[in-house]
C-alpha atoms as a PDB file:
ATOM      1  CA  UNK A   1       0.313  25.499 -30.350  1.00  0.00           C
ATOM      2  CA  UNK A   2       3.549  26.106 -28.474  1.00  0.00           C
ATOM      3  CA  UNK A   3       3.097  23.777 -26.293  1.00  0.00           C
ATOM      4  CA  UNK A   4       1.953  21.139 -29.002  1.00  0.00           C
ATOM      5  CA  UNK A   5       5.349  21.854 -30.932  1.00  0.00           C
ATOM      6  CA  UNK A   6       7.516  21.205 -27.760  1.00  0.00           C
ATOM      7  CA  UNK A   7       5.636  17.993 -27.283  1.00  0.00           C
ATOM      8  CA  UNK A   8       6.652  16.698 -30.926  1.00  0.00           C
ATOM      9  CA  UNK A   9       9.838  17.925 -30.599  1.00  0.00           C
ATOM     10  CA  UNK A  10      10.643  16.046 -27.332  1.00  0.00           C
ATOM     11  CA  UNK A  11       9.330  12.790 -29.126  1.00  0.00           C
ATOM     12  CA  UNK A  12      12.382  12.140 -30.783  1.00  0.00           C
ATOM     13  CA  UNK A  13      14.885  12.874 -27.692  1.00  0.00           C
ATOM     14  CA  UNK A  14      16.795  10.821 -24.834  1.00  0.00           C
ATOM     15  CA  UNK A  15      16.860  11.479 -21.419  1.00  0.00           C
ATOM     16  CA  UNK A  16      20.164  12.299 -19.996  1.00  0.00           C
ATOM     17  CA  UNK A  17      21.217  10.819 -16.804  1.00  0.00           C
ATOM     18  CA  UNK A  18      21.699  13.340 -14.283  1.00  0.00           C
ATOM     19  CA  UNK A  19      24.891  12.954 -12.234  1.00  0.00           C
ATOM     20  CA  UNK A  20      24.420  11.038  -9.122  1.00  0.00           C
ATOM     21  CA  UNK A  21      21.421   9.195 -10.667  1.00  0.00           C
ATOM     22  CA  UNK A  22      21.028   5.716 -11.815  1.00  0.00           C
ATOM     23  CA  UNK A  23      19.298   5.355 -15.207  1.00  0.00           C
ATOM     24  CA  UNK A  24      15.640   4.807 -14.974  1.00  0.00           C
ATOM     25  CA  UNK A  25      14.674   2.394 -17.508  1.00  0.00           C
ATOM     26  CA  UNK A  26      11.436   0.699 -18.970  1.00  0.00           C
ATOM     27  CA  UNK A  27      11.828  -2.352 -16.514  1.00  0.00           C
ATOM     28  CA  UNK A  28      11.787   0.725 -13.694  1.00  0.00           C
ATOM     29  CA  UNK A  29       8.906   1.879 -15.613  1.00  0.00           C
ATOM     30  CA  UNK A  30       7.182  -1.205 -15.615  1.00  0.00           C
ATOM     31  CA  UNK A  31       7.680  -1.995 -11.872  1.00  0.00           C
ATOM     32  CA  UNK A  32       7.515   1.195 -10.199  1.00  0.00           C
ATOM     33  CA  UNK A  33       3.946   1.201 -11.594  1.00  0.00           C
ATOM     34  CA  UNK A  34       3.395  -2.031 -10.438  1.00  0.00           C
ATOM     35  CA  UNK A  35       5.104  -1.727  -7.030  1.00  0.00           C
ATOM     36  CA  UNK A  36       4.369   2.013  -6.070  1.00  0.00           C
ATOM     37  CA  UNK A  37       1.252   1.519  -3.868  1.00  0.00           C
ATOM     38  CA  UNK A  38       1.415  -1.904  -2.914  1.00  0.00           C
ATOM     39  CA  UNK A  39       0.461  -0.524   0.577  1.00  0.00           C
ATOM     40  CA  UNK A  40      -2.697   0.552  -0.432  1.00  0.00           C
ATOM     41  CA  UNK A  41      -3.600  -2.331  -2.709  1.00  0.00           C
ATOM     42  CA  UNK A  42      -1.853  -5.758  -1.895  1.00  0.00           C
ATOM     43  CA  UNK A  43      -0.822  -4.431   0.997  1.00  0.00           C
ATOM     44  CA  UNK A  44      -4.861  -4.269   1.894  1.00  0.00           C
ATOM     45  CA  UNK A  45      -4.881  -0.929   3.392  1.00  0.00           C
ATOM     46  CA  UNK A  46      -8.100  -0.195   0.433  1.00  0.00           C
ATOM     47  CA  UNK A  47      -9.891  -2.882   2.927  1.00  0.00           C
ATOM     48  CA  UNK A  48      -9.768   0.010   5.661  1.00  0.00           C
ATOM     49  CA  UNK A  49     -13.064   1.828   2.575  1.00  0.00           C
ATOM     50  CA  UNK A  50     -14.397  -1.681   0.935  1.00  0.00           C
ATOM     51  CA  UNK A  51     -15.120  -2.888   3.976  1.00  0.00           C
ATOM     52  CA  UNK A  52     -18.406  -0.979   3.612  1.00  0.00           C
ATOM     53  CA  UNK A  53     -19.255  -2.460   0.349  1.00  0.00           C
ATOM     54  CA  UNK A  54     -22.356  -3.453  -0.270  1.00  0.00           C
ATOM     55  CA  UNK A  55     -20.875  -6.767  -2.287  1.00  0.00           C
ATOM     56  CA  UNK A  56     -17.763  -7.835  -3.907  1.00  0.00           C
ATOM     57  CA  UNK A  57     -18.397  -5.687  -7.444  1.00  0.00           C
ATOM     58  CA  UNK A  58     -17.320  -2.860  -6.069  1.00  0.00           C
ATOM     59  CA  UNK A  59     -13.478  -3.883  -5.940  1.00  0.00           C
ATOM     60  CA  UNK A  60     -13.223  -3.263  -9.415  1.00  0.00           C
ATOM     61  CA  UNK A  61     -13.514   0.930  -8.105  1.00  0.00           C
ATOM     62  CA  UNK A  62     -10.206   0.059  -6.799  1.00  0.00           C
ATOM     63  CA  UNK A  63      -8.853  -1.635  -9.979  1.00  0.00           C
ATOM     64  CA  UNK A  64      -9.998   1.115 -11.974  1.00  0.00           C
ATOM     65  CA  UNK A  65      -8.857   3.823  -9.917  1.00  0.00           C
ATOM     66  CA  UNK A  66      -5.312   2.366  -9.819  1.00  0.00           C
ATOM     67  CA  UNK A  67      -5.324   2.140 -14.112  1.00  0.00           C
ATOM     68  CA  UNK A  68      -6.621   5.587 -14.613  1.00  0.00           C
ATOM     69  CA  UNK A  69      -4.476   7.268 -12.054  1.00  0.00           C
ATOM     70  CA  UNK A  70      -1.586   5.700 -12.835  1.00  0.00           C
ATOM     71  CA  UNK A  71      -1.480   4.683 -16.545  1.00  0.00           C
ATOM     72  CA  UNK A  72      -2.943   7.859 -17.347  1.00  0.00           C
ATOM     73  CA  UNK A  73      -1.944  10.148 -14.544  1.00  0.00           C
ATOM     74  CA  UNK A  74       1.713   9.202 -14.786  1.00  0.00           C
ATOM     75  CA  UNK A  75       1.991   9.685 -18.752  1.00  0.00           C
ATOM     76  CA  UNK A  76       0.570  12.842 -18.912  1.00  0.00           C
ATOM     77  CA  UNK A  77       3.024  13.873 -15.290  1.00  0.00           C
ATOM     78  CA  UNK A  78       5.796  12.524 -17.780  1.00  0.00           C
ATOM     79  CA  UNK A  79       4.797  15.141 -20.887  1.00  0.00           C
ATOM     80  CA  UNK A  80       4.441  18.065 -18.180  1.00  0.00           C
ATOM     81  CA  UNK A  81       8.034  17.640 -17.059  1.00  0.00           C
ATOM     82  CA  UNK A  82       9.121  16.843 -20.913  1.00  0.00           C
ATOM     83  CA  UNK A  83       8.189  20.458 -21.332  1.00  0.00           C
ATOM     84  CA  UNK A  84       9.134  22.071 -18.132  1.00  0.00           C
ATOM     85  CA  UNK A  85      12.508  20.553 -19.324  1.00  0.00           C
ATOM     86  CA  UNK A  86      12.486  21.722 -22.795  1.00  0.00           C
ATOM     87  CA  UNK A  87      10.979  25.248 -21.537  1.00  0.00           C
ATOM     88  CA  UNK A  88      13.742  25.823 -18.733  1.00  0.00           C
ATOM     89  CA  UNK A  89      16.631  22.879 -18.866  1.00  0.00           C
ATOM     90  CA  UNK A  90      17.902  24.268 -15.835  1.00  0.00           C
ATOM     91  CA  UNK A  91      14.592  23.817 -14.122  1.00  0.00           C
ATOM     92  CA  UNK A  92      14.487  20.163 -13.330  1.00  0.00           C
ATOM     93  CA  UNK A  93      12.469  20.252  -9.819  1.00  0.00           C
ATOM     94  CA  UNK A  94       9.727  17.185  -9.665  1.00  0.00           C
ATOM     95  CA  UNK A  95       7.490  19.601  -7.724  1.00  0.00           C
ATOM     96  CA  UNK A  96       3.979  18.998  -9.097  1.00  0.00           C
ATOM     97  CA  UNK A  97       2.819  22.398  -8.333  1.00  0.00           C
ATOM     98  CA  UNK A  98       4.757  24.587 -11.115  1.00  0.00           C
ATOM     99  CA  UNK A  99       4.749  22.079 -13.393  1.00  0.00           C
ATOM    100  CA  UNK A 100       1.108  22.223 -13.396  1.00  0.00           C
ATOM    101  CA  UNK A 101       0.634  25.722 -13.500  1.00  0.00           C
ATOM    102  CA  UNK A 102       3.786  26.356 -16.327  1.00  0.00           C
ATOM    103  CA  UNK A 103       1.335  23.818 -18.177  1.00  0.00           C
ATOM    104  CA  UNK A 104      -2.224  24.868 -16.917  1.00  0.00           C
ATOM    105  CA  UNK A 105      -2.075  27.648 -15.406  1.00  0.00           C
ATOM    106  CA  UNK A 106      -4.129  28.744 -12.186  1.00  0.00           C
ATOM    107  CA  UNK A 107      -6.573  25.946 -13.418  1.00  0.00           C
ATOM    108  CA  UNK A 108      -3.583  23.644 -13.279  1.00  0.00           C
ATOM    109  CA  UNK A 109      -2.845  24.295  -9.943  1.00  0.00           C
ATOM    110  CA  UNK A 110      -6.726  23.512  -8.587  1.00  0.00           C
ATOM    111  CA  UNK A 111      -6.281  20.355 -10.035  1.00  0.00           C
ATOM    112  CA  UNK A 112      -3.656  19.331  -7.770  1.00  0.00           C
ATOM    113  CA  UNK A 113      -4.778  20.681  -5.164  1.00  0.00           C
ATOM    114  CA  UNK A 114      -8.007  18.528  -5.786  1.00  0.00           C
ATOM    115  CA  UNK A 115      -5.907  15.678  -6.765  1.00  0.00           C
ATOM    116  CA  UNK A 116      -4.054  15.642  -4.096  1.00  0.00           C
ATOM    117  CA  UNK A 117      -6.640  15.935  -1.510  1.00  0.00           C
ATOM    118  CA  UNK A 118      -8.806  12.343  -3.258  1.00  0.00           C
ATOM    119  CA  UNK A 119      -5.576  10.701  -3.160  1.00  0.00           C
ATOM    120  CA  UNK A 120      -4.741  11.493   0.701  1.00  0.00           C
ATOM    121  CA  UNK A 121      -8.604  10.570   1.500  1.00  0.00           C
ATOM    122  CA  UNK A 122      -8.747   7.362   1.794  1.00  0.00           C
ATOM    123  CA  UNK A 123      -4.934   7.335   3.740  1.00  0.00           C
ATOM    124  CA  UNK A 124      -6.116  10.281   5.813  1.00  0.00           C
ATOM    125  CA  UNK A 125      -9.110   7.890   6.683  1.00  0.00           C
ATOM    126  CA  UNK A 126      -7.759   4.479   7.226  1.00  0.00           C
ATOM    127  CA  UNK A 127      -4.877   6.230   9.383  1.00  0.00           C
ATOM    128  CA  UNK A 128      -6.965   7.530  11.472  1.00  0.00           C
ATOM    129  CA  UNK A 129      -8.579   4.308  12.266  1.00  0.00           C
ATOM    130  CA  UNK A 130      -5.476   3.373  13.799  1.00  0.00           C
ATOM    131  CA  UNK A 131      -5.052   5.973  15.593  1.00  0.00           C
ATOM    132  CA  UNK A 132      -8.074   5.161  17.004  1.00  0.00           C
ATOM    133  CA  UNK A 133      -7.334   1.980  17.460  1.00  0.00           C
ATOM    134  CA  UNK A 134      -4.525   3.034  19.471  1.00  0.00           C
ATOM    135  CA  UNK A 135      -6.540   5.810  21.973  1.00  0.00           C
ATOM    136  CA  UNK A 136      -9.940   4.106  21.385  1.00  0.00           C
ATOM    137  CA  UNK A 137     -11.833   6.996  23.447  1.00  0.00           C
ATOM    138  CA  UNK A 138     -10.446   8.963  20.500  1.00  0.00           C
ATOM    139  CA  UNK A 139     -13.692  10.206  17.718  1.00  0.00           C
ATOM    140  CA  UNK A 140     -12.808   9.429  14.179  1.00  0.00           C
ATOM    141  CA  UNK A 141     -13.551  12.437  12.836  1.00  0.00           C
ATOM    142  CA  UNK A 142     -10.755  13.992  15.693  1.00  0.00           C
ATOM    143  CA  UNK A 143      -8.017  11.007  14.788  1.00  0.00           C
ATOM    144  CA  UNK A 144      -8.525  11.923  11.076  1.00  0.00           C
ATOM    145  CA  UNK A 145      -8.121  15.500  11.622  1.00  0.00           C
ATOM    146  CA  UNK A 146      -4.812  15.217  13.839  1.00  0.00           C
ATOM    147  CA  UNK A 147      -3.213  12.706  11.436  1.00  0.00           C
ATOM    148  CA  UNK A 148      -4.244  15.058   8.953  1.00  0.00           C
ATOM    149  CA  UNK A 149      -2.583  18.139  10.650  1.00  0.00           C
ATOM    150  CA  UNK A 150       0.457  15.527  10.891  1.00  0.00           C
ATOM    151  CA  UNK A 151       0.570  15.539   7.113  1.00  0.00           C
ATOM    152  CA  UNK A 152       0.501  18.263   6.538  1.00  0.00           C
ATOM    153  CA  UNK A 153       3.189  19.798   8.735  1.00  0.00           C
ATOM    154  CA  UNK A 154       5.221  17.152   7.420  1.00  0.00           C
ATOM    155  CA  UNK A 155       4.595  18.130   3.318  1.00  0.00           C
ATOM    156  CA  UNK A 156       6.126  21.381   4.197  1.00  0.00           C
ATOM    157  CA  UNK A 157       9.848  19.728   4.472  1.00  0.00           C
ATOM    158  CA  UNK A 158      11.152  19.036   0.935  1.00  0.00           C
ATOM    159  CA  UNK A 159      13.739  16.753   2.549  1.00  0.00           C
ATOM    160  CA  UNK A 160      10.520  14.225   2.909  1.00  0.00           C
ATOM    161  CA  UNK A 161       8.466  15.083   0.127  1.00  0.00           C
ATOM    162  CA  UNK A 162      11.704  14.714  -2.097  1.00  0.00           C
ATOM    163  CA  UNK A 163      11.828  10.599  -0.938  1.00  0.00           C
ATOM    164  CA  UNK A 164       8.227   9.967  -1.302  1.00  0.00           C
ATOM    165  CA  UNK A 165       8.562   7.557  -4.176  1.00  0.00           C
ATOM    166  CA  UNK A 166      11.420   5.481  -2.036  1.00  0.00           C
ATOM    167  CA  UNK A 167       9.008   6.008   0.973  1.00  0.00           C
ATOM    168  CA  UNK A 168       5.730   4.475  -1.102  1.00  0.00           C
ATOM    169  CA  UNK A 169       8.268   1.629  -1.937  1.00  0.00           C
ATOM    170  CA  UNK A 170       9.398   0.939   1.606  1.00  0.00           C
ATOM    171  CA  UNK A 171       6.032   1.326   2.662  1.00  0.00           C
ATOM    172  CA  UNK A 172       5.064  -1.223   0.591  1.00  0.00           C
ATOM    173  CA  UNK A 173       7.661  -3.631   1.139  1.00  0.00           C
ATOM    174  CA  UNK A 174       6.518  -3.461   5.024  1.00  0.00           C
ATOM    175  CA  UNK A 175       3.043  -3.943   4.021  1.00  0.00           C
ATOM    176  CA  UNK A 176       2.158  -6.396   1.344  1.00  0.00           C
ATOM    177  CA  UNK A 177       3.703  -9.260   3.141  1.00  0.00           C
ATOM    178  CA  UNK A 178       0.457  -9.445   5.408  1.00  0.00           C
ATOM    179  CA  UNK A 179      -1.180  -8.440   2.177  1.00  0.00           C
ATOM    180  CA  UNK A 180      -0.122 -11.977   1.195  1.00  0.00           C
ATOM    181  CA  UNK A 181      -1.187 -13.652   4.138  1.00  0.00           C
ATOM    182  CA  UNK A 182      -4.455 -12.382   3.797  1.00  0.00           C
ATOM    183  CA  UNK A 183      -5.219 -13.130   0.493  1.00  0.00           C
ATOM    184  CA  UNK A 184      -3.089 -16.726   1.042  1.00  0.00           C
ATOM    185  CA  UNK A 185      -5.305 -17.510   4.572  1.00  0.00           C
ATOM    186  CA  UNK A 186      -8.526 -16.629   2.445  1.00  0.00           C
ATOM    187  CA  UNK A 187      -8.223 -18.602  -1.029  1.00  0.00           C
ATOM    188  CA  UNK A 188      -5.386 -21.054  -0.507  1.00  0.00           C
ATOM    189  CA  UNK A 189      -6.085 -22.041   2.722  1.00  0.00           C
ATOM    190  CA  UNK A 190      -9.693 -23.694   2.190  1.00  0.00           C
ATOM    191  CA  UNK A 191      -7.909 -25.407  -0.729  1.00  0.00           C
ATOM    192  CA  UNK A 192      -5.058 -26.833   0.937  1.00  0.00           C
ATOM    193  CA  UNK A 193      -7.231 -28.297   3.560  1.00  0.00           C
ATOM    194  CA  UNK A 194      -5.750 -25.436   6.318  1.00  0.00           C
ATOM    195  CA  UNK A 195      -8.120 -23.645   8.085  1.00  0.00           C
ATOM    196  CA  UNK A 196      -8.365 -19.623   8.023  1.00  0.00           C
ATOM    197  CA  UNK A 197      -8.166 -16.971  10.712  1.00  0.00           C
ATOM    198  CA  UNK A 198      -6.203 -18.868  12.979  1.00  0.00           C
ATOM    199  CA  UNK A 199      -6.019 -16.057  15.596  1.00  0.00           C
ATOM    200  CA  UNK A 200      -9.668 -15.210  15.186  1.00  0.00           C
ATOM    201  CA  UNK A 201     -11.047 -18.684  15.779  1.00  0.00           C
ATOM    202  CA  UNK A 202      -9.300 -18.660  19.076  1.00  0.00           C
ATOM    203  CA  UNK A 203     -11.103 -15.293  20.434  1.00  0.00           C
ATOM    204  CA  UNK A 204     -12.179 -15.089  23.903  1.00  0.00           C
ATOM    205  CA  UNK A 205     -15.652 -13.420  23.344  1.00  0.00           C
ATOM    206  CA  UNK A 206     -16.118 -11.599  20.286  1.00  0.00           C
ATOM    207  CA  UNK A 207     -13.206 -10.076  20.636  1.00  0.00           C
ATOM    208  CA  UNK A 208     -10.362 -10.683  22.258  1.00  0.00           C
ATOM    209  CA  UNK A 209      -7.850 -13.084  20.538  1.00  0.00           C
ATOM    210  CA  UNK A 210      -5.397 -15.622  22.686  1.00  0.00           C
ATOM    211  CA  UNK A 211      -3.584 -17.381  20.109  1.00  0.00           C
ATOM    212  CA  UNK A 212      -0.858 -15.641  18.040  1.00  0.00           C
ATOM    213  CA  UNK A 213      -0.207 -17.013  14.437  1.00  0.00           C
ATOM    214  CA  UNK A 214       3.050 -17.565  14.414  1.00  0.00           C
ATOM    215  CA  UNK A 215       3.394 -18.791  10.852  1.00  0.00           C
ATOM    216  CA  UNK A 216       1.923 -15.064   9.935  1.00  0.00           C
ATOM    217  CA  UNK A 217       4.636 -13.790  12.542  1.00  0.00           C
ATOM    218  CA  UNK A 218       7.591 -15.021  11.381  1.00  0.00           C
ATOM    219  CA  UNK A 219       6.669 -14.969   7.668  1.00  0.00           C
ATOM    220  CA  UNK A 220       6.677 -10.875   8.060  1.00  0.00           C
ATOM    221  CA  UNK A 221       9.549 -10.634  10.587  1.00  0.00           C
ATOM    222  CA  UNK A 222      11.649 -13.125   8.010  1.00  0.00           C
ATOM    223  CA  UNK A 223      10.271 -10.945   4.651  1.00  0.00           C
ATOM    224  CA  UNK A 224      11.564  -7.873   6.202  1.00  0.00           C
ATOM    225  CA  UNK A 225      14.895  -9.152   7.237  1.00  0.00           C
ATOM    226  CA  UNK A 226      15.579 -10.078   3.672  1.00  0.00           C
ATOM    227  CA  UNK A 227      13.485  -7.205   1.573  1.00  0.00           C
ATOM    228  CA  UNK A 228      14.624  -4.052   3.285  1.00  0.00           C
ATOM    229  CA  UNK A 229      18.315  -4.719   3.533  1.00  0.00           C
ATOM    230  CA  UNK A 230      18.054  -5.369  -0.240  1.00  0.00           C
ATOM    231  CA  UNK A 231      16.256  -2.516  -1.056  1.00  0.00           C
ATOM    232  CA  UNK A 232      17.666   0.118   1.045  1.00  0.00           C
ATOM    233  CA  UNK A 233      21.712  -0.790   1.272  1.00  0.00           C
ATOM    234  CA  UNK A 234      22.666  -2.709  -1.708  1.00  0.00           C
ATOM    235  CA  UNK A 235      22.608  -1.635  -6.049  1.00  0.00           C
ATOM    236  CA  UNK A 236      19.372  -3.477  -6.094  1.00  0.00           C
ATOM    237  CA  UNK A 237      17.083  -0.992  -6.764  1.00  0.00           C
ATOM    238  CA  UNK A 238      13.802  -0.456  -4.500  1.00  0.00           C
ATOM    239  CA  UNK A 239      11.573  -0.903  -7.350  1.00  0.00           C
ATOM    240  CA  UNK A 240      12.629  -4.673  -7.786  1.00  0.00           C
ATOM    241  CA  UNK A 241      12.652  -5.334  -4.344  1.00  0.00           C
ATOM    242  CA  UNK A 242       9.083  -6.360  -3.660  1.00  0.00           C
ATOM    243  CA  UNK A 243       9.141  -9.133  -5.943  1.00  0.00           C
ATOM    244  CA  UNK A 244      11.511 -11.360  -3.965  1.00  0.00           C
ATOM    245  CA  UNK A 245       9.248  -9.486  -0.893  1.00  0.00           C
ATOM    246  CA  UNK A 246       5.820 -11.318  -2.476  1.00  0.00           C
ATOM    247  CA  UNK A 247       7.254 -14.629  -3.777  1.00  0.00           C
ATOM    248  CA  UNK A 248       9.265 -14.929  -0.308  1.00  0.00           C
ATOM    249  CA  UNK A 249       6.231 -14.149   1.745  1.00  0.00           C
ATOM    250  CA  UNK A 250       3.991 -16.939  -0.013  1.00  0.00           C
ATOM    251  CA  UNK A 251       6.306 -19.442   0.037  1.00  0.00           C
ATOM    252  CA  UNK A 252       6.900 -18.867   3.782  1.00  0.00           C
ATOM    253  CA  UNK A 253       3.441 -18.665   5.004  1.00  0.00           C
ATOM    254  CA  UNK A 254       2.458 -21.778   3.311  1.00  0.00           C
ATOM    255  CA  UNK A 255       5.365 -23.462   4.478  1.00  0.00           C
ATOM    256  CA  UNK A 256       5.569 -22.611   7.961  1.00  0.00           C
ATOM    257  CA  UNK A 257       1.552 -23.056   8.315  1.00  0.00           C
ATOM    258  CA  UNK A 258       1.793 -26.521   6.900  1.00  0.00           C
ATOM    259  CA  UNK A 259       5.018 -27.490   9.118  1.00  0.00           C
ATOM    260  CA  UNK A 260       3.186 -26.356  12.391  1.00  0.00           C
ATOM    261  CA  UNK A 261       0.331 -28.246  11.659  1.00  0.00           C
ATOM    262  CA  UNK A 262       2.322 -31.837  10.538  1.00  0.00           C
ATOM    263  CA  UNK A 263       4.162 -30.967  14.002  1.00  0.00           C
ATOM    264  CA  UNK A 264       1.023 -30.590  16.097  1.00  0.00           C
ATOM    265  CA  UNK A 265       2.213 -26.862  17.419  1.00  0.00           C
ATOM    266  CA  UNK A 266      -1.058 -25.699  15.283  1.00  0.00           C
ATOM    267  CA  UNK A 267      -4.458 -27.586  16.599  1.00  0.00           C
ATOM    268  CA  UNK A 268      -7.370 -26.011  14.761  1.00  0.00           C
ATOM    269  CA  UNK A 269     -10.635 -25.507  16.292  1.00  0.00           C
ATOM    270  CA  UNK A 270     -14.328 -26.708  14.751  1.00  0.00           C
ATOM    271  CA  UNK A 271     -17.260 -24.711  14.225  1.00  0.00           C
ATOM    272  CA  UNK A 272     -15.656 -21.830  16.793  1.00  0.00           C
ATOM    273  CA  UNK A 273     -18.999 -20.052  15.642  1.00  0.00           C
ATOM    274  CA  UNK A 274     -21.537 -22.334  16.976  1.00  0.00           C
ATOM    275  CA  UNK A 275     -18.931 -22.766  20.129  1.00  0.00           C
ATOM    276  CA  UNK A 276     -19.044 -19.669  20.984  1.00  0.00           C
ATOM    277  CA  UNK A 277     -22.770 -19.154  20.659  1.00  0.00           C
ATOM    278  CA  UNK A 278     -23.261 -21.838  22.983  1.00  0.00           C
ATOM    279  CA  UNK A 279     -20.901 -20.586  25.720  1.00  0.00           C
ATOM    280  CA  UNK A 280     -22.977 -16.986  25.560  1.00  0.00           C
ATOM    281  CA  UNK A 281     -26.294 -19.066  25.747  1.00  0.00           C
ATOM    282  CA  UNK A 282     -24.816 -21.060  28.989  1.00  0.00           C
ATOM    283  CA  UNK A 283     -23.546 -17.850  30.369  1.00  0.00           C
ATOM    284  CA  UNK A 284     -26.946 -16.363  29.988  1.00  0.00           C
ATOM    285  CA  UNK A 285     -29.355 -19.345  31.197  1.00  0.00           C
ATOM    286  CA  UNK A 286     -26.736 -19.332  34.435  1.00  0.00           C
ATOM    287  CA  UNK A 287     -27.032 -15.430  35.092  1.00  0.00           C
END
């Protein structure tokens, strides 16, 4: 009933703007929602786990996960600090832990620590792919457990748990423009009469790819150039950032793709599939 009391009460308060801070309004609501993960999601890193689906359906996992977790999640994080606040005023750490247990209790804190753990899964996971990818003699299980370890050691610092939220921003800043060229070289492309995976038609093998795709290259080297100066060293906050990162990146790809081809740099290759089957069937009738 306490607790129920301090909730009402809070309803018809204003935050204060703590010195040193910039004032965190609905449109940094709205985005930072939006924006937050855009590694995992536009950024494709959930391809890393739906890879193994069975058919396209289960996407929507993803969708749902991302409006439960953080429509819900992030409302009811907002109400636990609300009363941390109005419990202790001087207390005004972010650190999910006490918050959760000032609120819960010892059940309070299991939930984090289970919440925490299904939210590092799927990164623990798709990071240690590329570890993997890196010392291929590496097991996955080993590469999962080292990055793992890694994480850990490095939640211990408050110095980088502290910057998470600018961190998940960066991240996702450095991410989502090949985010956008995936989703661009998979359902414009056909469209637009361009032809997709550039790099992967040109394999040598099953493989081995010879051809880079330098539309792809330049449109992420270019993004970053613009995006991360914005959103690390000018007033422009990081939230807003990635929306000049995604409109940039699909203008560019397009662009570029359709300039190399008009120029002849880009000279696509026909039915690589059926190529390439009959160079393994020559190679076998001649061994």
């Amino acid at each position: 009933m306490h607790l129920t009391n301090v909730y009402v009460n809070l309803s018809h308060q204003q935050g204060v703007v703590q010195e040193g801070q910039s004032k965190f309004g609905m449109a940094h609501c709205i985005f930072f929602s939006w924006f937050v993960d855009l590694q995992l999601h536009l950024g494709q890193n959930d391809l890393s786990l739906l890879r193994f689906a069975k058919n396209e359906k289960i996407g929507w996992t993803s969708a749902g996960g991302m409006y439960i977790g953080h429509y819900f999640a992030w409302i009811t994080a907002a109400c636990m600090y609300a009363v941390q606040l109005k419990l202790y005023p001087d207390r005004t750490s972010v650190a999910p832990g006490p918050i959760a247990h000032l609120v819960g209790g010892y059940f309070g804190l299991v939930i984090i620590v289970i919440a925490g753990w299904s939210t590092a899964n799927p990164i623990l996971y798709s990071s240690g792919l590329a570890l993997q990818h890196i010392f291929p003699q590496m097991k996955a299980w080993l590469s999962t457990v080292i990055v793992g370890l890694v994480a850990t050691a490095a939640s211990c610092f408050p110095a980088l748990t502290n910057g998470i939220m600018v961190f998940l921003t960066v991240a996702g800043i450095i991410f989502c423009p090949m985010g956008v060229i995936v989703f661009s070289d998979t359902f414009l492309f056909p469209r637009l009469g361009l032809q997709s995976e550039l790099s992967f038609n040109y394999r040598q093998g099953e493989d081995k790819c010879v051809k880079v795709n330098w539309p792809a290259a330049w449109t992420w080297l270019s993004a970053e150039v613009i995006s991360l100066p914005l959103a690390l060293f000018t007033p422009v906050s990081s939230y807003f950032a990635p929306i000049i990162t995604l409109s940039y990146s699909w203008i560019a790809y397009v662009g570029m793709t359709k300039v190399w081809v008009n120029k002849g740099w880009i000279s696509y290759v026909e039915n690589r599939d059926e190529t390439i089957s009959v160079e393994n069937k020559n190679t076998e009738e001649g061994s």
